[in-house]
C-alpha atoms as a PDB file:
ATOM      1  CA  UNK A   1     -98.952 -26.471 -23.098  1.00  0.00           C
ATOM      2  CA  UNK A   2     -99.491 -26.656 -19.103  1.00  0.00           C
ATOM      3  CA  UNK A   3     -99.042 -29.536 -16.782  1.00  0.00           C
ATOM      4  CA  UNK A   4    -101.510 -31.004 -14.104  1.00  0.00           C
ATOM      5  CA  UNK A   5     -99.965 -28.239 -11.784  1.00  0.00           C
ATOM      6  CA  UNK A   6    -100.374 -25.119 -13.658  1.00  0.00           C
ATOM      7  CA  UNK A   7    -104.100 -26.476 -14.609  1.00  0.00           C
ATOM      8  CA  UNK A   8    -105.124 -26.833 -10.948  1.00  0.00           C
ATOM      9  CA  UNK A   9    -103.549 -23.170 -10.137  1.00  0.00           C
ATOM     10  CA  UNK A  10    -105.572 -21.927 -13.002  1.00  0.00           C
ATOM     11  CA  UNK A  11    -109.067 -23.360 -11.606  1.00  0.00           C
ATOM     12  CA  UNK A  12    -108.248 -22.317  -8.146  1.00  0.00           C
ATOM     13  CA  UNK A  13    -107.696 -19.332  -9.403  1.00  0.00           C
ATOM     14  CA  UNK A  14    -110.837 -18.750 -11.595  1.00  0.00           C
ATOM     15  CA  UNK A  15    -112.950 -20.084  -8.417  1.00  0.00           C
ATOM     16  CA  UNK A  16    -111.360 -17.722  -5.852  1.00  0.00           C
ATOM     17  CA  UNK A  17    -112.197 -14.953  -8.432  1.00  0.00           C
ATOM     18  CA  UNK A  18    -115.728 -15.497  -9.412  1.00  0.00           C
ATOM     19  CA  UNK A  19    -116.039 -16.223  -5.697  1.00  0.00           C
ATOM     20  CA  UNK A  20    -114.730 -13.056  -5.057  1.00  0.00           C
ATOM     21  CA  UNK A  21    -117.008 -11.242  -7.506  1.00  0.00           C
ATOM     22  CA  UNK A  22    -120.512 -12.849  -6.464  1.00  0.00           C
ATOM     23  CA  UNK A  23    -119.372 -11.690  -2.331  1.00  0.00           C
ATOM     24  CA  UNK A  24    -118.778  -8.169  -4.169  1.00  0.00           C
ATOM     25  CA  UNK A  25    -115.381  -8.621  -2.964  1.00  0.00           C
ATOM     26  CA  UNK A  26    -113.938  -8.366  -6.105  1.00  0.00           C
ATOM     27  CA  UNK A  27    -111.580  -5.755  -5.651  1.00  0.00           C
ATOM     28  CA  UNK A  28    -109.513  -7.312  -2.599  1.00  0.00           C
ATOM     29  CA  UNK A  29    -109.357 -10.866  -4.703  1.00  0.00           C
ATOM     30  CA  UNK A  30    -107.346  -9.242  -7.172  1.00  0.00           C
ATOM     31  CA  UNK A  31    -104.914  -7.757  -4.843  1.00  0.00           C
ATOM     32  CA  UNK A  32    -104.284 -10.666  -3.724  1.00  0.00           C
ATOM     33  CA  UNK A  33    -103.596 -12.643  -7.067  1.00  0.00           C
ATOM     34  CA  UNK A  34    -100.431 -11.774  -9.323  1.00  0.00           C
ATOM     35  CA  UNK A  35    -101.316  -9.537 -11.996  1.00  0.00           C
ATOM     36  CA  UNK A  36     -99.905  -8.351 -15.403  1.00  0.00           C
ATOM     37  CA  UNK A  37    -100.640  -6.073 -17.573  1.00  0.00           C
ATOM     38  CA  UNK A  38    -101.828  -6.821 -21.431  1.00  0.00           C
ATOM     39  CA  UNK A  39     -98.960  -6.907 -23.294  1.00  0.00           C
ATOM     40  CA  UNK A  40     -98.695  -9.035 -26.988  1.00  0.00           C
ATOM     41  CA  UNK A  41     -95.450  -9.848 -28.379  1.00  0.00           C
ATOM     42  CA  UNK A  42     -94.472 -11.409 -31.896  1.00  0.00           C
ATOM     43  CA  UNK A  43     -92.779 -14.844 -31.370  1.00  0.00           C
ATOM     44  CA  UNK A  44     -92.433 -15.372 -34.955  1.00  0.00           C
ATOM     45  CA  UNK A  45     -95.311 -16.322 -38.033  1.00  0.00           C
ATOM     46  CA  UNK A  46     -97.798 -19.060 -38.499  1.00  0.00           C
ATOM     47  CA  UNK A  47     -97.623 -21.550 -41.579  1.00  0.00           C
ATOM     48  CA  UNK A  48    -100.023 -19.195 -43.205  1.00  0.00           C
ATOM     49  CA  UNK A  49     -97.966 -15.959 -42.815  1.00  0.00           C
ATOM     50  CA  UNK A  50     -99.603 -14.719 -40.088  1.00  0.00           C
ATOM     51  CA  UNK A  51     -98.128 -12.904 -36.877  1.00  0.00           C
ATOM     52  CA  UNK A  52     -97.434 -15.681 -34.153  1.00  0.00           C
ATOM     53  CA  UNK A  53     -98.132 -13.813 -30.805  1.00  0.00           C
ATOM     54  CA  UNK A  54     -97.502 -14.622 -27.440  1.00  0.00           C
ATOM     55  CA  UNK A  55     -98.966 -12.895 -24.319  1.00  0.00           C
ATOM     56  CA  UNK A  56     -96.845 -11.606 -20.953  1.00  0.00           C
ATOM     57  CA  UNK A  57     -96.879 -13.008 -17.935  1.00  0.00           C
ATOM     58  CA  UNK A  58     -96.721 -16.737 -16.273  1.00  0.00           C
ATOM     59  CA  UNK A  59     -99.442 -19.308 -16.226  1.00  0.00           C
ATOM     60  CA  UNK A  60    -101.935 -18.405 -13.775  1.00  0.00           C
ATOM     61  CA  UNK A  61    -101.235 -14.556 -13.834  1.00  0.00           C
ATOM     62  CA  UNK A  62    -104.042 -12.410 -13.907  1.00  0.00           C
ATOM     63  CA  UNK A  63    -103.590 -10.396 -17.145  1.00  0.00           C
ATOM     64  CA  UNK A  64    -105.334  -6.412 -16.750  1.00  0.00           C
ATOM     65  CA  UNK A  65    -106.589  -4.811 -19.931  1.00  0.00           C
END
């Protein structure tokens, strides 16, 4: 799953964001944050025969529907 690291960058993340968003700021946050777009791929199939999907991007990405 993710490591101590990746968890911190994801709450320092989140914070700068909603930070960002109650200062109406919102747009220039997200410039400054790495981005990717929505994207699923098929990794392979669950135990019950479902799809197994798997979203782009690295841990802490911002990910733009």
């Amino acid at each position: 799953m993710f490591g101590k690291n990746d968890e911190q960058l994801i709450l320092n993340r989140i914070s700068l964001l909603v930070l960002a968003f109650l200062d109406d700021r919102l747009d220039e946050a997200i410039a400054t944050v790495p981005t990717t777009e929505f994207k699923e791929t098929i990794v392979g199939t669950k135990k019950d025969g479902k799809p197994k999907r798997k979203l782009s991007g690295n841990v802490g990405d911002l990910v733009i529907q």
